[in-house]
PDB file of N, CA and C in Angstrom:
ATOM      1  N   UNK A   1       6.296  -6.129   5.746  1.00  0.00           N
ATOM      2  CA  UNK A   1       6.883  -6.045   7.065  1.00  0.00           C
ATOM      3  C   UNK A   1       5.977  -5.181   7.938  1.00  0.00           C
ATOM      4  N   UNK A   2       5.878  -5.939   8.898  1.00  0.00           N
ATOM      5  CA  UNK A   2       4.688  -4.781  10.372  1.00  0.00           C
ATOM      6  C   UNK A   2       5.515  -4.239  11.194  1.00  0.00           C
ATOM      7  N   UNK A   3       5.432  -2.664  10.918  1.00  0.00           N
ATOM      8  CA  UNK A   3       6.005  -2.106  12.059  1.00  0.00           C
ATOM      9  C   UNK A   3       6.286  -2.318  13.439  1.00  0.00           C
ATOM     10  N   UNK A   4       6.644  -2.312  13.754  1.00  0.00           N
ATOM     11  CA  UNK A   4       6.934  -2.655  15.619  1.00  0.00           C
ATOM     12  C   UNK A   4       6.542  -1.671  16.643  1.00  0.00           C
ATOM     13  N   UNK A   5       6.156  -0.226  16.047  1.00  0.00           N
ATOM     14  CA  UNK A   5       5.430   0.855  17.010  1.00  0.00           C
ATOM     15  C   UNK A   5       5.217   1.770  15.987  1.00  0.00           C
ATOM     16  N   UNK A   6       3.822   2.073  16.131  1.00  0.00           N
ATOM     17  CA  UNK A   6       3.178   3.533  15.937  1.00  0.00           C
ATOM     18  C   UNK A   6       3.243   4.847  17.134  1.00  0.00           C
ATOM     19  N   UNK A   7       4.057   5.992  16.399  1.00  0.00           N
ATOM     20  CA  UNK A   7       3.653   6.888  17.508  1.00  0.00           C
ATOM     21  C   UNK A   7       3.114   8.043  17.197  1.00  0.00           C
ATOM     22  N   UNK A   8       2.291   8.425  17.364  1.00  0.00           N
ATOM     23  CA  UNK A   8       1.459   9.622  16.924  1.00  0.00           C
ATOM     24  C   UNK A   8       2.011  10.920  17.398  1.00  0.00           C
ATOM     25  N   UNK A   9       2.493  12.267  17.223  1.00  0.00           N
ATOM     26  CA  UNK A   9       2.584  13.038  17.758  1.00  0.00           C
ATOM     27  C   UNK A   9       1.996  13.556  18.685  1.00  0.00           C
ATOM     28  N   UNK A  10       2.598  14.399  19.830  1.00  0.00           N
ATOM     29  CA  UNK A  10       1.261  15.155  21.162  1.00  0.00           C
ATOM     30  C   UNK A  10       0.565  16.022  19.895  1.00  0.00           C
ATOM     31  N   UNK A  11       0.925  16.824  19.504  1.00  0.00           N
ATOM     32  CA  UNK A  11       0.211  17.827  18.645  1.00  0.00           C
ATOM     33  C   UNK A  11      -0.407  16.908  17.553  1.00  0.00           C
ATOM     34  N   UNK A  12      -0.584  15.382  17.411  1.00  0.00           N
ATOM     35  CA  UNK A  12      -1.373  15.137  16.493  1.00  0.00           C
ATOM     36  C   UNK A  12      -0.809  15.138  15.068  1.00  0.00           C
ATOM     37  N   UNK A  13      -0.234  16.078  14.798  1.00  0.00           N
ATOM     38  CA  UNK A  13      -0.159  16.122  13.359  1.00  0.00           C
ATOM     39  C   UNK A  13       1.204  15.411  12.663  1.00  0.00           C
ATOM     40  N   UNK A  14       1.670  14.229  13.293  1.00  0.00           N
ATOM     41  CA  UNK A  14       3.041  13.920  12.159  1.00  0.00           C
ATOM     42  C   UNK A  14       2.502  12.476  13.127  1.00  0.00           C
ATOM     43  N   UNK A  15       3.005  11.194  12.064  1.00  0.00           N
ATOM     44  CA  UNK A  15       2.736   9.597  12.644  1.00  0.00           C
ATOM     45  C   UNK A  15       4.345   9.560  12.610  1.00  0.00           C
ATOM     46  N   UNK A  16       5.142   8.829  13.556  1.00  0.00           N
ATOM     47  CA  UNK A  16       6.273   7.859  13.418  1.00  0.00           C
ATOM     48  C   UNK A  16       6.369   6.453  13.441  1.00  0.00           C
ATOM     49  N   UNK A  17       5.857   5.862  12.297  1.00  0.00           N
ATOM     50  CA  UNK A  17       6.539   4.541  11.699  1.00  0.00           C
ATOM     51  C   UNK A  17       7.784   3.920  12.461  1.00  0.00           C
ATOM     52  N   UNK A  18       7.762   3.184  13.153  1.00  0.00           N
ATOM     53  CA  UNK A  18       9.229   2.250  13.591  1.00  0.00           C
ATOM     54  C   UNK A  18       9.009   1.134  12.970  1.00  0.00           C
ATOM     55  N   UNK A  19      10.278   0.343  12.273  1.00  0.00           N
ATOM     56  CA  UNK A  19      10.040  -0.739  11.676  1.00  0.00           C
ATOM     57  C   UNK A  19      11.098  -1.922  12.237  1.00  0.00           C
ATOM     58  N   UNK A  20      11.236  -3.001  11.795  1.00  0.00           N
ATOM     59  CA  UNK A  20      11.899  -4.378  12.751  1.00  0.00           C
ATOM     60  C   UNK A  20      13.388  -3.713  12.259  1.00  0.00           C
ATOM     61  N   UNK A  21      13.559  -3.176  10.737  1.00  0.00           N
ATOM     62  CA  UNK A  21      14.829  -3.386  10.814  1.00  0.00           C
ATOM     63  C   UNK A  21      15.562  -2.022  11.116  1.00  0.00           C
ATOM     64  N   UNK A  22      14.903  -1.415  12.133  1.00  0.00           N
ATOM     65  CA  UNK A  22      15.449  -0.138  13.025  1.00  0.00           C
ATOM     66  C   UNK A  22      15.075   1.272  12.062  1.00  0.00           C
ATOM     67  N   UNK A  23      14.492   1.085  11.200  1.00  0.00           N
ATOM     68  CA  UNK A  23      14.257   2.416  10.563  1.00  0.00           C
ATOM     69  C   UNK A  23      13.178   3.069  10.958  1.00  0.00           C
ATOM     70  N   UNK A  24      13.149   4.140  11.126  1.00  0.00           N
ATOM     71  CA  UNK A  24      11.986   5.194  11.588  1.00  0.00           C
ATOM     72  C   UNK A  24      11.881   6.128  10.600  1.00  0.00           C
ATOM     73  N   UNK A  25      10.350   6.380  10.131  1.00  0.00           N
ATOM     74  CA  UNK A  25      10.018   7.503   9.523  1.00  0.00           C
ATOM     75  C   UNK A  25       9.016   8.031  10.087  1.00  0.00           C
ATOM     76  N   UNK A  26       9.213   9.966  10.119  1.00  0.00           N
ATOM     77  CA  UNK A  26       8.100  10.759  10.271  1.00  0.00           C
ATOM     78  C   UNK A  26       7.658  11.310   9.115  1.00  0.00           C
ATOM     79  N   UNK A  27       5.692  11.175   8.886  1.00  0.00           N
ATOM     80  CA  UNK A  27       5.138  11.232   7.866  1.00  0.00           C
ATOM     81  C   UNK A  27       4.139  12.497   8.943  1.00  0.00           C
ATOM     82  N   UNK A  28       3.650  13.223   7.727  1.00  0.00           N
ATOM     83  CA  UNK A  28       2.922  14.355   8.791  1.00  0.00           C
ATOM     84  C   UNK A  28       1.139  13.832   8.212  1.00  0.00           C
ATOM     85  N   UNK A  29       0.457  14.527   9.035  1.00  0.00           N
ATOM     86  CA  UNK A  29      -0.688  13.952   8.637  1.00  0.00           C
ATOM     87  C   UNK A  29      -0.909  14.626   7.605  1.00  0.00           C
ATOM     88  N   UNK A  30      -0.804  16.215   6.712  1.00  0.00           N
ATOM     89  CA  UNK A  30      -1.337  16.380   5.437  1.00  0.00           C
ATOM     90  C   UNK A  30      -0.682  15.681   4.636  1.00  0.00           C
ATOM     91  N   UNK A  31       0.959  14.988   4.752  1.00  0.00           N
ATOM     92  CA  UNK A  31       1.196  13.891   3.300  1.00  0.00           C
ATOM     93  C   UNK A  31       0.154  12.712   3.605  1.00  0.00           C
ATOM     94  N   UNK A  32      -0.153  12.199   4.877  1.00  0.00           N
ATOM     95  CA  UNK A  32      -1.048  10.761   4.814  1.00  0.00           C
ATOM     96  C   UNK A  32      -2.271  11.254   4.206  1.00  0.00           C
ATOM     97  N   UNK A  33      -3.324  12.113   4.829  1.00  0.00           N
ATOM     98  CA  UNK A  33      -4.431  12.639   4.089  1.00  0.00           C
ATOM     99  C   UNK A  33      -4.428  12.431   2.384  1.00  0.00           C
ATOM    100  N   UNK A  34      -2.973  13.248   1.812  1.00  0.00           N
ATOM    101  CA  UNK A  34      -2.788  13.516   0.697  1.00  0.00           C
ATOM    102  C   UNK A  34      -2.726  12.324  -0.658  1.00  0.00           C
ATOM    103  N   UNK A  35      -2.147  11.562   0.339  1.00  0.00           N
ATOM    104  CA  UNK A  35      -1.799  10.242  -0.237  1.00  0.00           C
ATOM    105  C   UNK A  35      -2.222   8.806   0.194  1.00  0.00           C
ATOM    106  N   UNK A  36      -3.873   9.137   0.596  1.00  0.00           N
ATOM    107  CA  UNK A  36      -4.850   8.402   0.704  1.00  0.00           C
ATOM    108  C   UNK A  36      -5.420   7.518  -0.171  1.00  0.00           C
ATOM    109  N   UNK A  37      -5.505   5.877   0.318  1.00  0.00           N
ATOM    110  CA  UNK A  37      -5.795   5.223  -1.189  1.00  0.00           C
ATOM    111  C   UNK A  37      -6.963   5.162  -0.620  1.00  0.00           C
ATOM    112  N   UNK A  38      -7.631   6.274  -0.448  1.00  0.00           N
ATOM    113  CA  UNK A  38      -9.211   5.151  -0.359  1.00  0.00           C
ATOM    114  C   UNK A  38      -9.874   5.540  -1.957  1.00  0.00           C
ATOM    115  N   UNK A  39     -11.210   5.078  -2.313  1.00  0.00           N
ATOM    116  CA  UNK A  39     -11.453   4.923  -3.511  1.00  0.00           C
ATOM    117  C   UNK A  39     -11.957   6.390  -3.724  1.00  0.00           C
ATOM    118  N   UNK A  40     -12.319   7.641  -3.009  1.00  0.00           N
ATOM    119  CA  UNK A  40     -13.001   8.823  -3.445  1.00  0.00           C
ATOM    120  C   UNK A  40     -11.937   9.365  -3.844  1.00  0.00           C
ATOM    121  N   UNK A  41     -10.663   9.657  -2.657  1.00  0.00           N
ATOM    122  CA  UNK A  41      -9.206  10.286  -2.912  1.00  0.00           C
ATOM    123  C   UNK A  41      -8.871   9.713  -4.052  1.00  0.00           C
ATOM    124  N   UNK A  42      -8.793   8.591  -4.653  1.00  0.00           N
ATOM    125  CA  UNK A  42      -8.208   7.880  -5.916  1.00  0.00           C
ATOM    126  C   UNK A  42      -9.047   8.881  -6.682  1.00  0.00           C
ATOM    127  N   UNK A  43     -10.178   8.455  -6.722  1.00  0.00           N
ATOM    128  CA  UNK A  43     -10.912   9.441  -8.253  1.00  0.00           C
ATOM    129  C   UNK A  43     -10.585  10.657  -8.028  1.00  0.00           C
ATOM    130  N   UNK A  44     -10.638  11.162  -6.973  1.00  0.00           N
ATOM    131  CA  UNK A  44     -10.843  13.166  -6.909  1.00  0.00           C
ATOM    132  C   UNK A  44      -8.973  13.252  -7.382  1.00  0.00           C
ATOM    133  N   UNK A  45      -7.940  12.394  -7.579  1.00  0.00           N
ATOM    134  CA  UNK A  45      -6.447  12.632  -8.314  1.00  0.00           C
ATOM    135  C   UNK A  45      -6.847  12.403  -9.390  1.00  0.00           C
ATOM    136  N   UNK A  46      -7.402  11.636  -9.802  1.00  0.00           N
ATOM    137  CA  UNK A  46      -7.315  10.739 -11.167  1.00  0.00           C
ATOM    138  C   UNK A  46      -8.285  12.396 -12.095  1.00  0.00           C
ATOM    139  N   UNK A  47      -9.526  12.896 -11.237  1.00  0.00           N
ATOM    140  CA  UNK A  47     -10.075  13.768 -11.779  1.00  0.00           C
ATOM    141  C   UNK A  47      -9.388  15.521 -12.060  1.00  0.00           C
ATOM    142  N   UNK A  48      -8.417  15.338 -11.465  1.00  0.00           N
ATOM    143  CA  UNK A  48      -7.389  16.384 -10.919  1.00  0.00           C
ATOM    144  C   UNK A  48      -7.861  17.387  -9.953  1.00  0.00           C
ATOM    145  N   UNK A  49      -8.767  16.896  -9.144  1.00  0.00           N
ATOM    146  CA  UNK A  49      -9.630  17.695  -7.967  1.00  0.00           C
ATOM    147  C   UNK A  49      -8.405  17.480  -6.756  1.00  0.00           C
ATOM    148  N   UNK A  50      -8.120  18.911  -6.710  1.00  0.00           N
ATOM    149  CA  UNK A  50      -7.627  19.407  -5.601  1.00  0.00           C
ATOM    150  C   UNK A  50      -8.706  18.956  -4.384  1.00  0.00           C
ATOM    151  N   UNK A  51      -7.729  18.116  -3.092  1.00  0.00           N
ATOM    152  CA  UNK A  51      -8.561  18.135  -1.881  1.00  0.00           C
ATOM    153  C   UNK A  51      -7.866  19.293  -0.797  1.00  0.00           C
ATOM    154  N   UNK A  52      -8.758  20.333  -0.586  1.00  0.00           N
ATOM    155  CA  UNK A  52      -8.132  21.151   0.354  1.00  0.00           C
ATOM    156  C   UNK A  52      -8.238  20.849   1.406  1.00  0.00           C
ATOM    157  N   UNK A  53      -6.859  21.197   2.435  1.00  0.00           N
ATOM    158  CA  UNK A  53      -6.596  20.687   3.469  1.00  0.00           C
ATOM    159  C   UNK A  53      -6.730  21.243   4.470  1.00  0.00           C
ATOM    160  N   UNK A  54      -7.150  21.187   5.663  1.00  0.00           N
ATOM    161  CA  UNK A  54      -7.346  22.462   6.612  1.00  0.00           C
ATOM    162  C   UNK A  54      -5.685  22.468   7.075  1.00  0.00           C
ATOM    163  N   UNK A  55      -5.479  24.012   7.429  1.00  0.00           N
ATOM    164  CA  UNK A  55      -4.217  24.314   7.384  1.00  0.00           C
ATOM    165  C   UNK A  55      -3.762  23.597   9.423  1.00  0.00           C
ATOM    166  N   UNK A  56      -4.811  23.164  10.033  1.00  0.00           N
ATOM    167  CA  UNK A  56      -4.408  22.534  11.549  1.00  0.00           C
ATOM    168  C   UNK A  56      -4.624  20.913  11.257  1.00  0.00           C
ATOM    169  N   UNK A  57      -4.463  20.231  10.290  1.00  0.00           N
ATOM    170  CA  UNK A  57      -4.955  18.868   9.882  1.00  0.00           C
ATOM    171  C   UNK A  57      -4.228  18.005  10.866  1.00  0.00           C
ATOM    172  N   UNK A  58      -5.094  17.384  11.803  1.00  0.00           N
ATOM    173  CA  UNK A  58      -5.037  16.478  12.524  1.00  0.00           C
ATOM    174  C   UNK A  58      -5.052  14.689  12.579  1.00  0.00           C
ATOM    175  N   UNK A  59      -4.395  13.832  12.777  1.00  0.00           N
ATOM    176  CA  UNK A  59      -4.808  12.412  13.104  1.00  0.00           C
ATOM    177  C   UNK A  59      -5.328  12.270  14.773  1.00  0.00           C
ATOM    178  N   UNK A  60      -6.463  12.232  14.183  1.00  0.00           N
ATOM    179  CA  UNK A  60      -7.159  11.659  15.449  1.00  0.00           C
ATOM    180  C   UNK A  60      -7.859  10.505  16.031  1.00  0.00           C
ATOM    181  N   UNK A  61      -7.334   9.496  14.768  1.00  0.00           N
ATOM    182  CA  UNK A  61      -7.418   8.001  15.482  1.00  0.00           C
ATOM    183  C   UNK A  61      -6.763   6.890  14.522  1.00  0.00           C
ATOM    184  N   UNK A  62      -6.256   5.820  14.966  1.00  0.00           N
ATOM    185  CA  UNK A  62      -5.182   4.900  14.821  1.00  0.00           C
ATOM    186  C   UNK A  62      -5.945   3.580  14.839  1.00  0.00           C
ATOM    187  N   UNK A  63      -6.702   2.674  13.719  1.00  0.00           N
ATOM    188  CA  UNK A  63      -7.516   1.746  13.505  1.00  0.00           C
ATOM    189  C   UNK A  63      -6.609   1.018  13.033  1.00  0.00           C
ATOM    190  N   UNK A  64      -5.996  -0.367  13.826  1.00  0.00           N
ATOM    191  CA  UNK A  64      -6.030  -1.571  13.453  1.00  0.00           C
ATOM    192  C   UNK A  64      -6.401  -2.054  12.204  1.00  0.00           C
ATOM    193  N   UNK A  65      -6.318  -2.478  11.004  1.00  0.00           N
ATOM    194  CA  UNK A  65      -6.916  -3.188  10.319  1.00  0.00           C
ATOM    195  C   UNK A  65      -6.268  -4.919   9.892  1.00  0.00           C
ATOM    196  N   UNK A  66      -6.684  -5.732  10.861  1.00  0.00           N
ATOM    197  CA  UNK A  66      -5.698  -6.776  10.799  1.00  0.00           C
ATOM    198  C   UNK A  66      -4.547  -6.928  11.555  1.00  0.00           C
ATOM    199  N   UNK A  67      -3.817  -7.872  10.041  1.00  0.00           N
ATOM    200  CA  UNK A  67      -2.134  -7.437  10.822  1.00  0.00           C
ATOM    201  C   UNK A  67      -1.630  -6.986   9.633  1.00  0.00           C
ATOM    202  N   UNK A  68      -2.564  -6.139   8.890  1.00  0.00           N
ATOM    203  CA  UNK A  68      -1.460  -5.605   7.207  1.00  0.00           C
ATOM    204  C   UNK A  68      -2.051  -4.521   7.299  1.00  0.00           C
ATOM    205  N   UNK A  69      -2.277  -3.543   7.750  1.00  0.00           N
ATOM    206  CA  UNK A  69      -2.713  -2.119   7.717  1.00  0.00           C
ATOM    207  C   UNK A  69      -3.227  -1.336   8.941  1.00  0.00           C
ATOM    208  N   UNK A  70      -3.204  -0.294   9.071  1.00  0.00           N
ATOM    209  CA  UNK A  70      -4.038   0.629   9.369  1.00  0.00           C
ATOM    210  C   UNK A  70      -5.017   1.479   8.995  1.00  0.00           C
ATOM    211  N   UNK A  71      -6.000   1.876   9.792  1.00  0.00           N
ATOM    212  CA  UNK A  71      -6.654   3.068   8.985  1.00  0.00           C
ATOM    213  C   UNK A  71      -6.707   4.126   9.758  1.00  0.00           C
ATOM    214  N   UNK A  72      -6.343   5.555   9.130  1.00  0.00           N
ATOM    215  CA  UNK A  72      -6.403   6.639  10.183  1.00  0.00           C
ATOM    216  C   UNK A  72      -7.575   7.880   9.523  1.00  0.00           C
ATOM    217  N   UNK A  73      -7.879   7.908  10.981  1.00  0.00           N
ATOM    218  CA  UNK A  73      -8.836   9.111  10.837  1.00  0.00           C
ATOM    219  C   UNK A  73      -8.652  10.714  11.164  1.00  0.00           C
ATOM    220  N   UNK A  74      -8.755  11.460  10.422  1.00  0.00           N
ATOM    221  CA  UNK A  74      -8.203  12.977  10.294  1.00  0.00           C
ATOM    222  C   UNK A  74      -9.238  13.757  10.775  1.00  0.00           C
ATOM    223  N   UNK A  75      -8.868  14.896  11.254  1.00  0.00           N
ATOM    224  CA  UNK A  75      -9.685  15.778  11.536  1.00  0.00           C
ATOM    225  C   UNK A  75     -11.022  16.666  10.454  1.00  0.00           C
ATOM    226  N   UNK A  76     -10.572  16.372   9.812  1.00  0.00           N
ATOM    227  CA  UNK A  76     -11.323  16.788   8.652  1.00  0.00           C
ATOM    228  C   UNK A  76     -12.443  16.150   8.168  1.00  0.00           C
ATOM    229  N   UNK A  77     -12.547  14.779   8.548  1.00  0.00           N
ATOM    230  CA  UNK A  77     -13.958  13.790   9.130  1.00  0.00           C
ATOM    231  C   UNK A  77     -13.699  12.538   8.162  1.00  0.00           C
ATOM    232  N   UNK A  78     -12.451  12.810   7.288  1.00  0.00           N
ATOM    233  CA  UNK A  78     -12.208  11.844   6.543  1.00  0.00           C
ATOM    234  C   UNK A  78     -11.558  10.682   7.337  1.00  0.00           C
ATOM    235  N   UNK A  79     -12.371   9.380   7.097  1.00  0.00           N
ATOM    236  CA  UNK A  79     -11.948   8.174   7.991  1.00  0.00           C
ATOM    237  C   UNK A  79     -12.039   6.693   6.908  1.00  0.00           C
ATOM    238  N   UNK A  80     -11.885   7.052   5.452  1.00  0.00           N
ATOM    239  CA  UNK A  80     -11.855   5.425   4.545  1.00  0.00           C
ATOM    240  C   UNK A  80     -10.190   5.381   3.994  1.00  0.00           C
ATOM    241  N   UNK A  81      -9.489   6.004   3.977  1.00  0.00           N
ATOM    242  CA  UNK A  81      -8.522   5.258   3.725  1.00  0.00           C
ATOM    243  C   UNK A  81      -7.340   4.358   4.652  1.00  0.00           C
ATOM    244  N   UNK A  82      -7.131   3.211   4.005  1.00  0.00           N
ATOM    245  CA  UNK A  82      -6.611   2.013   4.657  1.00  0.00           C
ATOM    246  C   UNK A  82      -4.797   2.226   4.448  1.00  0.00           C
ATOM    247  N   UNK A  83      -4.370   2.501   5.022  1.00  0.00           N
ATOM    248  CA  UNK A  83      -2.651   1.980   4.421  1.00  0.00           C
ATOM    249  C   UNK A  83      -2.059   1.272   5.111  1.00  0.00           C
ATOM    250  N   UNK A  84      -2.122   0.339   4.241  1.00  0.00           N
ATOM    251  CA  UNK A  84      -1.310  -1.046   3.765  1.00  0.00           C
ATOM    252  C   UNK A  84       0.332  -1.163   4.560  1.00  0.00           C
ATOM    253  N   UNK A  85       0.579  -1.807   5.277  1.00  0.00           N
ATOM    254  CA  UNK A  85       2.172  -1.730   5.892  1.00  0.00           C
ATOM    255  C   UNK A  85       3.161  -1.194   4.673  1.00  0.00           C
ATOM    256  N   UNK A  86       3.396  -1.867   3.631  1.00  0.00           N
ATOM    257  CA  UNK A  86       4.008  -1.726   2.771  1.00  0.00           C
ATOM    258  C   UNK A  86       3.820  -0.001   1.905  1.00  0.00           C
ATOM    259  N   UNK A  87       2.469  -0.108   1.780  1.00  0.00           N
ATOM    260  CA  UNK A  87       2.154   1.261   1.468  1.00  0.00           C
ATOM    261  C   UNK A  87       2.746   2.843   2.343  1.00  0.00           C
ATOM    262  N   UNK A  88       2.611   2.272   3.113  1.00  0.00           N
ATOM    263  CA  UNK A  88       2.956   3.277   4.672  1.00  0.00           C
ATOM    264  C   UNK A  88       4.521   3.285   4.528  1.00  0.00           C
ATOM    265  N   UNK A  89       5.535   2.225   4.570  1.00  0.00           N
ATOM    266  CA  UNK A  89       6.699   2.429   4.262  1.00  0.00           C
ATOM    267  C   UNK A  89       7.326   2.911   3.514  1.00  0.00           C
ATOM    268  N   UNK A  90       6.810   2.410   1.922  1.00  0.00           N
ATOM    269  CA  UNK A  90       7.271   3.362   0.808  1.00  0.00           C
ATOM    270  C   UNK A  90       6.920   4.780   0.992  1.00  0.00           C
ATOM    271  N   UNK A  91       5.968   5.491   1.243  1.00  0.00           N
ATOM    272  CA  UNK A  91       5.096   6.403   1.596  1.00  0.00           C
ATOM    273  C   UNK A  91       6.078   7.174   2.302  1.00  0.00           C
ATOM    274  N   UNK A  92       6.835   6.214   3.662  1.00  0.00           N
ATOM    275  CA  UNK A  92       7.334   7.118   4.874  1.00  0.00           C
ATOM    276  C   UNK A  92       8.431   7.777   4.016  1.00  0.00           C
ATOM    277  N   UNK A  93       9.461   6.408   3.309  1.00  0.00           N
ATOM    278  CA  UNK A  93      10.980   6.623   2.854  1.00  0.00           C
ATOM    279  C   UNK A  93      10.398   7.594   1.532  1.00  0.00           C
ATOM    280  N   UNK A  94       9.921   8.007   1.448  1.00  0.00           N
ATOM    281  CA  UNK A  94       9.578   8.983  -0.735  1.00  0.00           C
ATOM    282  C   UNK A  94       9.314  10.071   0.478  1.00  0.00           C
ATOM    283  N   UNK A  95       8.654  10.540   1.697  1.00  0.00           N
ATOM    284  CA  UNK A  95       8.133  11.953   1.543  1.00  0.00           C
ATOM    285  C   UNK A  95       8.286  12.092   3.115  1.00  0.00           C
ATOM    286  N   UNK A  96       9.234  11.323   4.095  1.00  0.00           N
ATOM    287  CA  UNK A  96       9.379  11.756   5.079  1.00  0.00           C
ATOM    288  C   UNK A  96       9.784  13.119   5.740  1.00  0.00           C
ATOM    289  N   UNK A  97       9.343  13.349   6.704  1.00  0.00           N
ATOM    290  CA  UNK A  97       9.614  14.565   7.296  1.00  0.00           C
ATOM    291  C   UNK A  97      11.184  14.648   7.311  1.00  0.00           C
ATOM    292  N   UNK A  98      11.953  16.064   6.768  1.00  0.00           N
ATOM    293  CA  UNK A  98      13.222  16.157   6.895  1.00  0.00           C
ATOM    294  C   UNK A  98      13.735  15.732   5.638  1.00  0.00           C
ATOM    295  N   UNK A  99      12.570  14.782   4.953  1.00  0.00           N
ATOM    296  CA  UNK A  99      13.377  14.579   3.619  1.00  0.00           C
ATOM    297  C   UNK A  99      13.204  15.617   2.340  1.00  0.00           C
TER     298      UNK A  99
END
C-alpha cells in the first residue's frame, strides 16, 4: 500500500507516514537511520557494530524511488538506504513515536 502523504517535520527530525486507510504514523529520523536496510547498515547489525548517531540527526531529503519506496537522506551523509512502502509501515506501527 502507497502512502497518500509524506510529511517531514519543520525541525526535520520525525517523518509522518499517512496511509489510504487513515492511519498515520510518526517515525523519528534516529529509528529510520537505525533501521536502515541498505546493505552496509545490514552487515555493521549482523557484525554487532554499533552505528553512532549524532545526537541532532536530521532527514534532509525525501527521494522518490518509483511507486514502492523511498529513499531518505540524513544528516549524517548517510543517503543508501531504500524503504520499501511496506517496510516503512511495519517499521511506523512496531516503533512509532508515542508508542
Amino acid at each position: 500500500m502507497m502512502p497518500i502523504e509524506l510529511d517531514l517535520s519543520k525541525d526535520k527530525k520525525n517523518l509522518t507516514v499517512r496511509w489510504p486507510d487513515g492511519k498515520a504514523t510518526a517515525i523519528s529520523a534516529s529509528c529510520l537511520r537505525q533501521h536502515c536496510n541498505s546493505a552496509s547498515a545490514k552487515r555493521a547489525r549482523l557484525d554487532e557494530i554499533d552505528t553512532p548517531l549524532m545526537p541532532e540527526l536530521t532527514i534532509n531529503d525525501i527521494r522518490a524511488i518509483g511507486r514502492y519506496a523511498v529513499n531518505l537522506v540524513f544528516s549524517d551523509g548517510h543517503d543508501r538506504g531504500i524503504y520499501p512502502w511496506a517496510y516503512l509501515r511495519d517499521l511506523g506501527e512496531k516503533t512509532a513515536i508515542g508508542n
